[in-house]
C-alpha atoms as a PDB file:
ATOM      1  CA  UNK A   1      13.428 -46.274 -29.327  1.00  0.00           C
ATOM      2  CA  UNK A   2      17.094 -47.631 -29.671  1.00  0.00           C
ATOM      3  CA  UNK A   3      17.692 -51.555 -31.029  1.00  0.00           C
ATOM      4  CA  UNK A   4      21.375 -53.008 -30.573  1.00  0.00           C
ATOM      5  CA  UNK A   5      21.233 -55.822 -33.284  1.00  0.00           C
ATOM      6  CA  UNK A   6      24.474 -58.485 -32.512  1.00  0.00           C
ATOM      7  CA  UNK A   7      25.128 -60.527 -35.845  1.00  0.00           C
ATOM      8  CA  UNK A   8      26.869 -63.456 -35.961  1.00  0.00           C
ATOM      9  CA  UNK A   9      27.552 -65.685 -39.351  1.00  0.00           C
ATOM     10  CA  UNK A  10      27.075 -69.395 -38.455  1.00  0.00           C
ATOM     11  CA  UNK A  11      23.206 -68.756 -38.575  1.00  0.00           C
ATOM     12  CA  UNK A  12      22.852 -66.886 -41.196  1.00  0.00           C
ATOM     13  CA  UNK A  13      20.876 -67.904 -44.268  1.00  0.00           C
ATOM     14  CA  UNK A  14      22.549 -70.132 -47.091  1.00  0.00           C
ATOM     15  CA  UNK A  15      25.470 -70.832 -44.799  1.00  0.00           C
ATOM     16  CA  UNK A  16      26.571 -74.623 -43.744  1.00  0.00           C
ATOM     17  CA  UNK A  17      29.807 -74.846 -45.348  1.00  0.00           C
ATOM     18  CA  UNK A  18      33.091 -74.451 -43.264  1.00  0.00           C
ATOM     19  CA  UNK A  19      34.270 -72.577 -45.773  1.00  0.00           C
ATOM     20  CA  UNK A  20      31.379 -70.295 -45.935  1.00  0.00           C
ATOM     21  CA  UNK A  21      32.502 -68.886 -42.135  1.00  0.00           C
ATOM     22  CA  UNK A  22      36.065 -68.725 -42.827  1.00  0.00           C
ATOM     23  CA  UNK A  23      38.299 -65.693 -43.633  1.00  0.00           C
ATOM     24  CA  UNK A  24      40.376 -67.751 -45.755  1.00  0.00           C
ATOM     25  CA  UNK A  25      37.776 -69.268 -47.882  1.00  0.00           C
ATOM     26  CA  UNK A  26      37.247 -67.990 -51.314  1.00  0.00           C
ATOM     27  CA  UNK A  27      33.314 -67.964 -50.562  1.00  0.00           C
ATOM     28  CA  UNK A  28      34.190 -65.801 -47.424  1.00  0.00           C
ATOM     29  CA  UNK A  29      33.372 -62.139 -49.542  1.00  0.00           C
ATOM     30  CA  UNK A  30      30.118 -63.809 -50.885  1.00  0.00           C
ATOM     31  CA  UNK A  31      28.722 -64.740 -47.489  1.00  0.00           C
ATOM     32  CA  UNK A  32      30.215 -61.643 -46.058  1.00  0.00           C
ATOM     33  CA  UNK A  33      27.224 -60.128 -48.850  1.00  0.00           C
ATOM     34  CA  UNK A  34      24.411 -62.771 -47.145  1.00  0.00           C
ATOM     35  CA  UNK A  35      25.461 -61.810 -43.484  1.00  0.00           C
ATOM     36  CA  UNK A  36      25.269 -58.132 -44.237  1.00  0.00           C
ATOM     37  CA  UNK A  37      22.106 -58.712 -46.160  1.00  0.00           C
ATOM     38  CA  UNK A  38      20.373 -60.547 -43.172  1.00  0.00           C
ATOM     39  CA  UNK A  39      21.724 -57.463 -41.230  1.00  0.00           C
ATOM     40  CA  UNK A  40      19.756 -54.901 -42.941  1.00  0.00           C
ATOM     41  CA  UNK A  41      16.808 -57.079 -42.715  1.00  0.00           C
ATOM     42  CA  UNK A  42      16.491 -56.510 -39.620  1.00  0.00           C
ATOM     43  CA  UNK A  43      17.648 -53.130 -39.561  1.00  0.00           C
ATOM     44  CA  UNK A  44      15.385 -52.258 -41.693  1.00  0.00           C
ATOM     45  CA  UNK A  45      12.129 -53.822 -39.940  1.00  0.00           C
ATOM     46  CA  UNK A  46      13.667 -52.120 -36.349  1.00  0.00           C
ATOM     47  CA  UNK A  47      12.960 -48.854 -38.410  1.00  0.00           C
ATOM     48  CA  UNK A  48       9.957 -49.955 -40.011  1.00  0.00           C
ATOM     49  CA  UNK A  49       8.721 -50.374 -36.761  1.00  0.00           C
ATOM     50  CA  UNK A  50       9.459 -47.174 -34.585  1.00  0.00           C
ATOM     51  CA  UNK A  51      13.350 -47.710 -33.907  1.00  0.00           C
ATOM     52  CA  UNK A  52      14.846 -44.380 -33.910  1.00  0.00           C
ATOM     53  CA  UNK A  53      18.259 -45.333 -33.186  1.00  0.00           C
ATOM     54  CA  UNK A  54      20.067 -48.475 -34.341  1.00  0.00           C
ATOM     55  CA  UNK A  55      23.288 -50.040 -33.096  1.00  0.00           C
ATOM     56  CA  UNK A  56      24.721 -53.303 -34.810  1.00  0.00           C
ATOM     57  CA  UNK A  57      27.752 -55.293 -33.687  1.00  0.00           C
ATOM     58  CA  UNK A  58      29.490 -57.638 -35.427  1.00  0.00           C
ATOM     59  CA  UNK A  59      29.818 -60.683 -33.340  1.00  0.00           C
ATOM     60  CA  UNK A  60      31.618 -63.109 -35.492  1.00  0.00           C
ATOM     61  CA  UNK A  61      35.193 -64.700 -35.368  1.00  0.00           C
ATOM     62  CA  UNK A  62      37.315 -61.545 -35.483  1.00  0.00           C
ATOM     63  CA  UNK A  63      33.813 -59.418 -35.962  1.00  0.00           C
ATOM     64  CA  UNK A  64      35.217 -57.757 -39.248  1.00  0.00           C
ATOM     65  CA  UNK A  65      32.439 -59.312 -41.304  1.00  0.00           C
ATOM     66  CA  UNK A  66      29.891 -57.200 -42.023  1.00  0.00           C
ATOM     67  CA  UNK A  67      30.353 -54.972 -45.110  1.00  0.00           C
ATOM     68  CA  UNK A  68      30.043 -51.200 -43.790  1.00  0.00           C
ATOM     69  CA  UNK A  69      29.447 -50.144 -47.138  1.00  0.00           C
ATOM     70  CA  UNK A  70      26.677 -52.106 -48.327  1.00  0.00           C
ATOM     71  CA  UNK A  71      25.274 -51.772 -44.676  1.00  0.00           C
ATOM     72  CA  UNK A  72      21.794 -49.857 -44.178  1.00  0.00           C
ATOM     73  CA  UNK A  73      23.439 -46.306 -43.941  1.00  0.00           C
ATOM     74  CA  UNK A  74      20.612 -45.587 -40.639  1.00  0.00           C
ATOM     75  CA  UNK A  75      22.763 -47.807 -38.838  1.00  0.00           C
ATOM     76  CA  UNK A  76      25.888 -47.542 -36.802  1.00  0.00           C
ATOM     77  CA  UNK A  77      28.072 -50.457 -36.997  1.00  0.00           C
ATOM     78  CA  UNK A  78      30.486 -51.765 -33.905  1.00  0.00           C
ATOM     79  CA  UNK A  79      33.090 -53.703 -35.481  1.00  0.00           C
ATOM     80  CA  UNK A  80      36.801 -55.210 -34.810  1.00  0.00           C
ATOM     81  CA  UNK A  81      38.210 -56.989 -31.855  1.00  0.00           C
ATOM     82  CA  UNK A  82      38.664 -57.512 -29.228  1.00  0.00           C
ATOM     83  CA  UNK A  83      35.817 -55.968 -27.601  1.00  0.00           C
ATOM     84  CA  UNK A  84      35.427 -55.916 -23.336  1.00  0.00           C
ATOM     85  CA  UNK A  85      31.894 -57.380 -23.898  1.00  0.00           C
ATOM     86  CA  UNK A  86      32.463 -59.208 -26.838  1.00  0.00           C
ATOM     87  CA  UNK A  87      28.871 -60.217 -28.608  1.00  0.00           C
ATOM     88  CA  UNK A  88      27.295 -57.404 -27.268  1.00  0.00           C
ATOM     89  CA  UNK A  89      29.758 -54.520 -26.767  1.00  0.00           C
ATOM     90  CA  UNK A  90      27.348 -51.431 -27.145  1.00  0.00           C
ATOM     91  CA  UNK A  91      24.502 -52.605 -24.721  1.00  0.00           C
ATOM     92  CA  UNK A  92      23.987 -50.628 -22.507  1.00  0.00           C
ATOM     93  CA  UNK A  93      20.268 -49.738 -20.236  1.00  0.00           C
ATOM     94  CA  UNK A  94      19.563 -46.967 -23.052  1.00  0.00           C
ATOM     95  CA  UNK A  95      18.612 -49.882 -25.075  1.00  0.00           C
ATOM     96  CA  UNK A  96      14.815 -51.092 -25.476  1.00  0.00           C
ATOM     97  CA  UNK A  97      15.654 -54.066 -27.327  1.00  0.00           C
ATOM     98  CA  UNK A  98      17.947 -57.055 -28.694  1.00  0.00           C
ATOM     99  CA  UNK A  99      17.877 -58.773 -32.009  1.00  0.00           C
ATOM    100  CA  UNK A 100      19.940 -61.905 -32.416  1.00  0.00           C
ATOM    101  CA  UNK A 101      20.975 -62.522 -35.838  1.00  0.00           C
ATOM    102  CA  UNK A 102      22.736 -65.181 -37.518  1.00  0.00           C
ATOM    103  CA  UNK A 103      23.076 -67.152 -34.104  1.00  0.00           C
ATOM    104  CA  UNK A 104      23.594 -71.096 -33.772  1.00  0.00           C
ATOM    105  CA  UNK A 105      23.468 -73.945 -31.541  1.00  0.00           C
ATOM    106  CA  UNK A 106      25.158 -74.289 -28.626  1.00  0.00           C
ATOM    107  CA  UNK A 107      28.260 -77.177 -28.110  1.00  0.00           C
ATOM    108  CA  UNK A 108      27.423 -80.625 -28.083  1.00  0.00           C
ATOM    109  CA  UNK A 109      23.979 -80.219 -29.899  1.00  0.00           C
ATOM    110  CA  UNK A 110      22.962 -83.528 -32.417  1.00  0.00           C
ATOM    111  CA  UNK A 111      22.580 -82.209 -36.398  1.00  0.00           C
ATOM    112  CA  UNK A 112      22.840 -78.808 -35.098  1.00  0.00           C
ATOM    113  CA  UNK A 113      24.487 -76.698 -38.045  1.00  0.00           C
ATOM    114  CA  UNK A 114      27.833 -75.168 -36.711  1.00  0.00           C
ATOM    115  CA  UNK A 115      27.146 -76.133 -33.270  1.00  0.00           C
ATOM    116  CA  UNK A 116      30.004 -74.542 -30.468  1.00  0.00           C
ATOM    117  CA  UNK A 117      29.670 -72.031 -28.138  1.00  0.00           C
ATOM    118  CA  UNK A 118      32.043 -68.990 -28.187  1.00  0.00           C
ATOM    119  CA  UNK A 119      35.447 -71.656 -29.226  1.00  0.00           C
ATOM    120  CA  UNK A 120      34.647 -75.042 -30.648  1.00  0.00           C
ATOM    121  CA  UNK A 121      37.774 -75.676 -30.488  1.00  0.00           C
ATOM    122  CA  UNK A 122      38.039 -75.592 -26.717  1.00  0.00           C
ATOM    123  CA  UNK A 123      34.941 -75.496 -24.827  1.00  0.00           C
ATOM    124  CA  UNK A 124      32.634 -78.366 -24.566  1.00  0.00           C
ATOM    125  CA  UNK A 125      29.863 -77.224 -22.235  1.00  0.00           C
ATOM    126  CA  UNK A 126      28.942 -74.363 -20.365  1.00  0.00           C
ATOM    127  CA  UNK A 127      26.309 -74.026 -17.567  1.00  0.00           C
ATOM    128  CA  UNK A 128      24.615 -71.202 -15.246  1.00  0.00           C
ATOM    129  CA  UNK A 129      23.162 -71.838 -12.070  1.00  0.00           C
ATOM    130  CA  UNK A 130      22.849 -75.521 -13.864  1.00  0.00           C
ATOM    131  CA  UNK A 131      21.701 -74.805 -16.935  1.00  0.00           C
ATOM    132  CA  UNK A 132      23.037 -75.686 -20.071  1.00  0.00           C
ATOM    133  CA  UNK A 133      23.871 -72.406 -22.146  1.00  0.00           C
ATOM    134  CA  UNK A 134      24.815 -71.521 -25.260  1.00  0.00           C
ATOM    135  CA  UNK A 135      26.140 -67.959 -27.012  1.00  0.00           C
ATOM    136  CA  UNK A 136      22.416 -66.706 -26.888  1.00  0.00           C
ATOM    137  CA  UNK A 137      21.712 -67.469 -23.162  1.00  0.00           C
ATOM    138  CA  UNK A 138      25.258 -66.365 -21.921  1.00  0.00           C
ATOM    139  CA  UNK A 139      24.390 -62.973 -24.622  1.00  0.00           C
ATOM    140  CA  UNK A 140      21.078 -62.584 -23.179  1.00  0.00           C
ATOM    141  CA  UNK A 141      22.776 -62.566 -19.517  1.00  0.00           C
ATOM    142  CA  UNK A 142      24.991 -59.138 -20.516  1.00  0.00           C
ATOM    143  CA  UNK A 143      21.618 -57.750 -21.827  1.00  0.00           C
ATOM    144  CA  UNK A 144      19.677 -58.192 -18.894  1.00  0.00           C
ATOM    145  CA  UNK A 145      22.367 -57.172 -16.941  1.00  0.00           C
ATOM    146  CA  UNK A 146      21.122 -53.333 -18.023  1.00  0.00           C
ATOM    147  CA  UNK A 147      17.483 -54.576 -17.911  1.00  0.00           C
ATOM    148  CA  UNK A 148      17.142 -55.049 -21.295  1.00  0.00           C
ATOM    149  CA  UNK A 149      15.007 -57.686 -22.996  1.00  0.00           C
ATOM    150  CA  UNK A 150      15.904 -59.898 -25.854  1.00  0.00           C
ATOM    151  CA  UNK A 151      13.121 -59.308 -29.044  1.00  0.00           C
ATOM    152  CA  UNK A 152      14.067 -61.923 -31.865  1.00  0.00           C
ATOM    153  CA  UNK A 153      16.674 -64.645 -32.424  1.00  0.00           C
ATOM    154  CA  UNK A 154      17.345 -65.978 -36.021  1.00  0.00           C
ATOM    155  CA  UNK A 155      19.203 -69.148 -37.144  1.00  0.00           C
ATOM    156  CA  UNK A 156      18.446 -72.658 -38.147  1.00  0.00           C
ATOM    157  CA  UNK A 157      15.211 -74.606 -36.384  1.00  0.00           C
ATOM    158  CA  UNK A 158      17.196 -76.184 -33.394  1.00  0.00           C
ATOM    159  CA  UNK A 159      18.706 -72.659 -32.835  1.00  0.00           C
ATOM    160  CA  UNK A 160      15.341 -71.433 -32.246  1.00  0.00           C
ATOM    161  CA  UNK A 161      13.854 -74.227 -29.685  1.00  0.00           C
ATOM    162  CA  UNK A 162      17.250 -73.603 -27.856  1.00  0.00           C
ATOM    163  CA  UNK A 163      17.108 -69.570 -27.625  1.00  0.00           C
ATOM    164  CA  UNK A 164      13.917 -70.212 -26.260  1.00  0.00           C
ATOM    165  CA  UNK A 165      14.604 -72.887 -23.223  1.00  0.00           C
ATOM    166  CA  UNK A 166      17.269 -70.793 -22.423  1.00  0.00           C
ATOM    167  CA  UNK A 167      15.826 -67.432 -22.546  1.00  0.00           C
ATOM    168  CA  UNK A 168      12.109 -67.119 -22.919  1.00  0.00           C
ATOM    169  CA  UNK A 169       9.188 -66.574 -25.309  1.00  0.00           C
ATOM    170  CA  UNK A 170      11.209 -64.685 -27.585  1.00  0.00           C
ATOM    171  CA  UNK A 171      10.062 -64.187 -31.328  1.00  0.00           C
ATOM    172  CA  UNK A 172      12.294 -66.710 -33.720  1.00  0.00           C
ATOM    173  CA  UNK A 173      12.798 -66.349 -37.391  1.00  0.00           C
ATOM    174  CA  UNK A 174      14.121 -69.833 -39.060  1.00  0.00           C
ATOM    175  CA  UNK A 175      15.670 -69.677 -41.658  1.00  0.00           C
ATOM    176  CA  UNK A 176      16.926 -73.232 -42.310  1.00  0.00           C
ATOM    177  CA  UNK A 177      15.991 -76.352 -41.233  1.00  0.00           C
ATOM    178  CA  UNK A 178      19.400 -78.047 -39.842  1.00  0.00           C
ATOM    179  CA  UNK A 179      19.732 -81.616 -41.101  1.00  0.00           C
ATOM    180  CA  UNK A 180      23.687 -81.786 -40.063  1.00  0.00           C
ATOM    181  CA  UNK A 181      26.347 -79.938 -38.739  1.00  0.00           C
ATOM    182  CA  UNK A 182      27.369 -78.605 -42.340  1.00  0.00           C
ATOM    183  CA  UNK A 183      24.093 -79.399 -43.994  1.00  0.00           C
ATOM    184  CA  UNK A 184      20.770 -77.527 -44.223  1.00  0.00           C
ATOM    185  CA  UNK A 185      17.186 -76.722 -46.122  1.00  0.00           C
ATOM    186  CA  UNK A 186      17.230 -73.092 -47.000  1.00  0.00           C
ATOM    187  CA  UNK A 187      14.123 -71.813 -47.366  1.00  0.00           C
ATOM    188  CA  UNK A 188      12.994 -69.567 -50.028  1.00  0.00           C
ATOM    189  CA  UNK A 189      14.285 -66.077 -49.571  1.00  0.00           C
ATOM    190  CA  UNK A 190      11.370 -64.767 -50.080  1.00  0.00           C
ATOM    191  CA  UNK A 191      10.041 -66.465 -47.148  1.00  0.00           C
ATOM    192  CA  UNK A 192      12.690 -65.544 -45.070  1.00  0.00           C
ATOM    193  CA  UNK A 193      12.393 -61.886 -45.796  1.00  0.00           C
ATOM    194  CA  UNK A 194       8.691 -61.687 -44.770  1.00  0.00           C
ATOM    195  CA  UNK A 195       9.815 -63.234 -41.420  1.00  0.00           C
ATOM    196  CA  UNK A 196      11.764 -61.002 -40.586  1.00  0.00           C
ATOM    197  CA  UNK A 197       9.082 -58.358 -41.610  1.00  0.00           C
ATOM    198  CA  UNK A 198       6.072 -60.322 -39.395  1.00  0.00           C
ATOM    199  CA  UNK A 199       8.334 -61.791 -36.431  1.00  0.00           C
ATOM    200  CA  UNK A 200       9.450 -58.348 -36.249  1.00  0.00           C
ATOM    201  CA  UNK A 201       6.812 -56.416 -36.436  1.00  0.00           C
ATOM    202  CA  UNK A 202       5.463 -58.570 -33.604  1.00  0.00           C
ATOM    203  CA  UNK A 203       8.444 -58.675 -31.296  1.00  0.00           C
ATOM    204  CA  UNK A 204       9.131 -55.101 -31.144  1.00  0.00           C
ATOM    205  CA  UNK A 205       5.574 -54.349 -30.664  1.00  0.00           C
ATOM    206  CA  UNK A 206       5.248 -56.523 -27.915  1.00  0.00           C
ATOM    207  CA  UNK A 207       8.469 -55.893 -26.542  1.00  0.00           C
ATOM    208  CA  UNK A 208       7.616 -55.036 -22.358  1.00  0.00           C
ATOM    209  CA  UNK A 209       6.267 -58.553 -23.031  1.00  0.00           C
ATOM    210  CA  UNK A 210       9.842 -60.417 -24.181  1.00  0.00           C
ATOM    211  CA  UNK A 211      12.101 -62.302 -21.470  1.00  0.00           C
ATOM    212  CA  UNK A 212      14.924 -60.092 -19.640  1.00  0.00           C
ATOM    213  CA  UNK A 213      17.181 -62.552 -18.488  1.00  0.00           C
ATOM    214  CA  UNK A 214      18.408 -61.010 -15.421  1.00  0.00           C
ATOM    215  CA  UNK A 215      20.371 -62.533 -12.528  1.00  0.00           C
ATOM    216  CA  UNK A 216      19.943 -62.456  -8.346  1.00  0.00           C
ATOM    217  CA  UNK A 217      22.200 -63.520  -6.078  1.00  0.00           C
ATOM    218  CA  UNK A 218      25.206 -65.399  -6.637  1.00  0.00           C
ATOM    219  CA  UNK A 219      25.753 -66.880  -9.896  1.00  0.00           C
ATOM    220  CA  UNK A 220      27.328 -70.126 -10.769  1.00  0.00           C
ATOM    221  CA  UNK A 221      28.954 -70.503 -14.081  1.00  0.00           C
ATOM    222  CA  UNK A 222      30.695 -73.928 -14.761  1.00  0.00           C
ATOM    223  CA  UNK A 223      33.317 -74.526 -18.217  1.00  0.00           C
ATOM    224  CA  UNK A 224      33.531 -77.992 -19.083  1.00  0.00           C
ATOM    225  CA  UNK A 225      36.698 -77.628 -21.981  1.00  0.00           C
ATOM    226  CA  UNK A 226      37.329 -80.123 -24.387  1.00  0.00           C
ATOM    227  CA  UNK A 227      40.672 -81.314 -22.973  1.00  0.00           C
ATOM    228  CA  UNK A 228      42.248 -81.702 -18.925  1.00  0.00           C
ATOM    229  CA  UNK A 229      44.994 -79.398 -19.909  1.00  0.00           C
ATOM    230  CA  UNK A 230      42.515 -76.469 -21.005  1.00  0.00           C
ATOM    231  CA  UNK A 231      41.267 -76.666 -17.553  1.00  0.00           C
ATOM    232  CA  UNK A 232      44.467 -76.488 -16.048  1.00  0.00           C
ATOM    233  CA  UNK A 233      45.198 -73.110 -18.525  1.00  0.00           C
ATOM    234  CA  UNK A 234      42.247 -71.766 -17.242  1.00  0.00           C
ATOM    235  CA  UNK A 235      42.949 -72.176 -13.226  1.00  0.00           C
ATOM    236  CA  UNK A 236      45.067 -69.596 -13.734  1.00  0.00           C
ATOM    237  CA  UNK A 237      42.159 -67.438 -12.908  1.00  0.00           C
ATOM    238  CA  UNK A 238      42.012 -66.474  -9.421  1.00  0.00           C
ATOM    239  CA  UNK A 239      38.563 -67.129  -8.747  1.00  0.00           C
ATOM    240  CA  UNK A 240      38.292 -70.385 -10.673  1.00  0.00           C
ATOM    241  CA  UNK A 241      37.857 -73.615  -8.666  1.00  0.00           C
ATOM    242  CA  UNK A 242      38.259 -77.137 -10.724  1.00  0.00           C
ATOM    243  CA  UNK A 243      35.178 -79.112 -10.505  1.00  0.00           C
ATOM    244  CA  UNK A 244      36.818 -82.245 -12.189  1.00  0.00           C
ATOM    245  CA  UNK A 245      39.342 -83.077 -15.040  1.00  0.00           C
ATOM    246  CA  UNK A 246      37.697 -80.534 -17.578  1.00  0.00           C
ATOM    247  CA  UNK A 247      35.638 -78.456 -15.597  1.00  0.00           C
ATOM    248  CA  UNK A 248      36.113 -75.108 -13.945  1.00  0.00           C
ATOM    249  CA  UNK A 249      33.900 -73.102 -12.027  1.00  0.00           C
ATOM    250  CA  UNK A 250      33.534 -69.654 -11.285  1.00  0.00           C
ATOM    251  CA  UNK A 251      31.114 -67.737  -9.128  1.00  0.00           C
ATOM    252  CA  UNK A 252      29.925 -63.800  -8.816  1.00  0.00           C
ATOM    253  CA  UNK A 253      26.685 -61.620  -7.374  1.00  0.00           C
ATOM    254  CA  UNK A 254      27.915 -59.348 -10.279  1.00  0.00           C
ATOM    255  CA  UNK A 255      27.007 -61.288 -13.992  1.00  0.00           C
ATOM    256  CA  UNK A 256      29.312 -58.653 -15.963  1.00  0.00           C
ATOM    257  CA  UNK A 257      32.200 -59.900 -14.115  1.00  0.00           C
ATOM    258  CA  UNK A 258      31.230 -63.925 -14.570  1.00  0.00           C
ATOM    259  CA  UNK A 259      31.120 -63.003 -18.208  1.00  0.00           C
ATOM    260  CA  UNK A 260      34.530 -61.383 -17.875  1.00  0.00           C
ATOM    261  CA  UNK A 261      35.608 -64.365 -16.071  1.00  0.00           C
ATOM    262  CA  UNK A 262      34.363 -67.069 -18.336  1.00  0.00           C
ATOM    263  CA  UNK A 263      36.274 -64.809 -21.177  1.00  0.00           C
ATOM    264  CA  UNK A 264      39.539 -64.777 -19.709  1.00  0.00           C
ATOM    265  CA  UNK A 265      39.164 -68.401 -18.964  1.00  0.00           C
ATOM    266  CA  UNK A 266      38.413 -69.260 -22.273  1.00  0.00           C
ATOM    267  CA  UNK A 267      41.519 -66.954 -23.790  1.00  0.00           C
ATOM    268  CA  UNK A 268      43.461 -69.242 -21.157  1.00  0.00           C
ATOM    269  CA  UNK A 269      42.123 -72.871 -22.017  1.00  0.00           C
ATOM    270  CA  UNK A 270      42.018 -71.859 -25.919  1.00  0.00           C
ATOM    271  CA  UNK A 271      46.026 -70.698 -25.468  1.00  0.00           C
ATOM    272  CA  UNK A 272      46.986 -74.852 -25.813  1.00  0.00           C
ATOM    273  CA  UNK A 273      47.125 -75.726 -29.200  1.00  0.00           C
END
């Protein structure tokens, strides 16, 4: 049985700071130490619990975080940027499950601690087929692109309600309760620990059970950005059409090329400083 694990930071437990998330932070080699710690977690119930095979990418910032060293040596780490599939280079339909780790709340969502999705700097709101989406539904789209279902999601208690509207009955493991965008109640680490050994336990046993998020027919992706002129950047993409001021849109049959689409669009709205 092979896992792919993508980790991001934002989510991960003990983190609300700005300067927790940031490589130029003086805290940033400490919660590089919590991120990778939450990583083996994980890795460590996937083997617990018949994995035979795990693959882990870092999905964060410039997704150079996670400490290779100090990572649980069963493992094999994808790591560096960029990556053509970004958050989840490495899936592929070998794969019989996903683990989110670390993950957050998508742009635009009240108390929600780091809340953006994929560039908070530029992108305001994203939809498919008219839902709202953040970086674990878009994810979850490349997974069940290759038929593979998503397991577990961790991250603060808004995180989870979100990963499951937009994905499915998917196990969640909270791991703070999210009072403000840079605020949040830990819980005990020993609690979190044995969730990650129950929620586990339960998702990858019940795994031909968890949601595969897969596509049919033509797919409509829409990028509200935060400013006109990002949207403007971005209709440089062939295939974009501008729904209004901020808003592109792009269509596809094929989701791998949307999410190549919406990537290129958002290297071209986030090139305006």
């Amino acid at each position: 049985m092979k896992i792919f694990i993508s980790v991001d930071m934002e989510g991960i437990w003990g983190l609300v700071s700005s300067s927790h998330v940031s490589h130029d932070s003086s805290e940033y080699n400490r919660t590089r130490r919590l991120m990778t710690q939450e990583a083996n977690w994980a890795i460590e119930e996937a083997f617990n619990n018949g994995a035979t095979e795990v693959v882990v990418n870092d999905s964060h910032s410039n997704m150079d975080n996670l400490l290779i060293e100090e990572l649980d040596p069963r493992a094999q780490l994808i790591s560096g940027g960029p990556k053509p599939l970004s958050m989840m280079e490495g899936i592929d339909d070998t794969f019989d499950g996903v683990i989110f780790v670390g993950y957050h709340t998508r742009a635009g969502t009240i108390n929600g601690v780091f809340n953006h999705t994929y560039s908070g700097k530029s992108i305001a709101n994203v939809t498919i087929n008219g839902k709202r989406m953040g970086e674990c539904g878009i994810n979850a789209g490349v997974a069940g692109y290759f038929g593979v279902p998503i397991l577990a999601i961790s991250g603060d208690d808004l995180l989870a309600a979100q990963a499951k509207e937009e994905i499915g009955d998917l196990e969640t493991i909270i791991v703070k309760k999210a009072i403000s965008r840079y605020s949040a109640h830990n819980f005990s680490k020993e609690t979190v620990r044995d969730l990650y050994r129950t929620r586990l336990a339960e998702a990858i046993r019940n795994r031909d059970k968890k949601p595969v998020l897969k596509y049919e027919g033509k797919i409509s992706m829409d990028i509200e950005f935060n400013r006109e002129v990002m949207a403007e950047c971005a209709m440089l993409l062939p295939e974009a059409v501008r729904i209004d001021e901020k808003t592109i849109r792009i269509e596809s049959e094929d989701y791998i090329k949307i999410f190549m689409m919406f990537r290129a669009a958002l290297n071209l709205g986030g090139s305006i400083s």
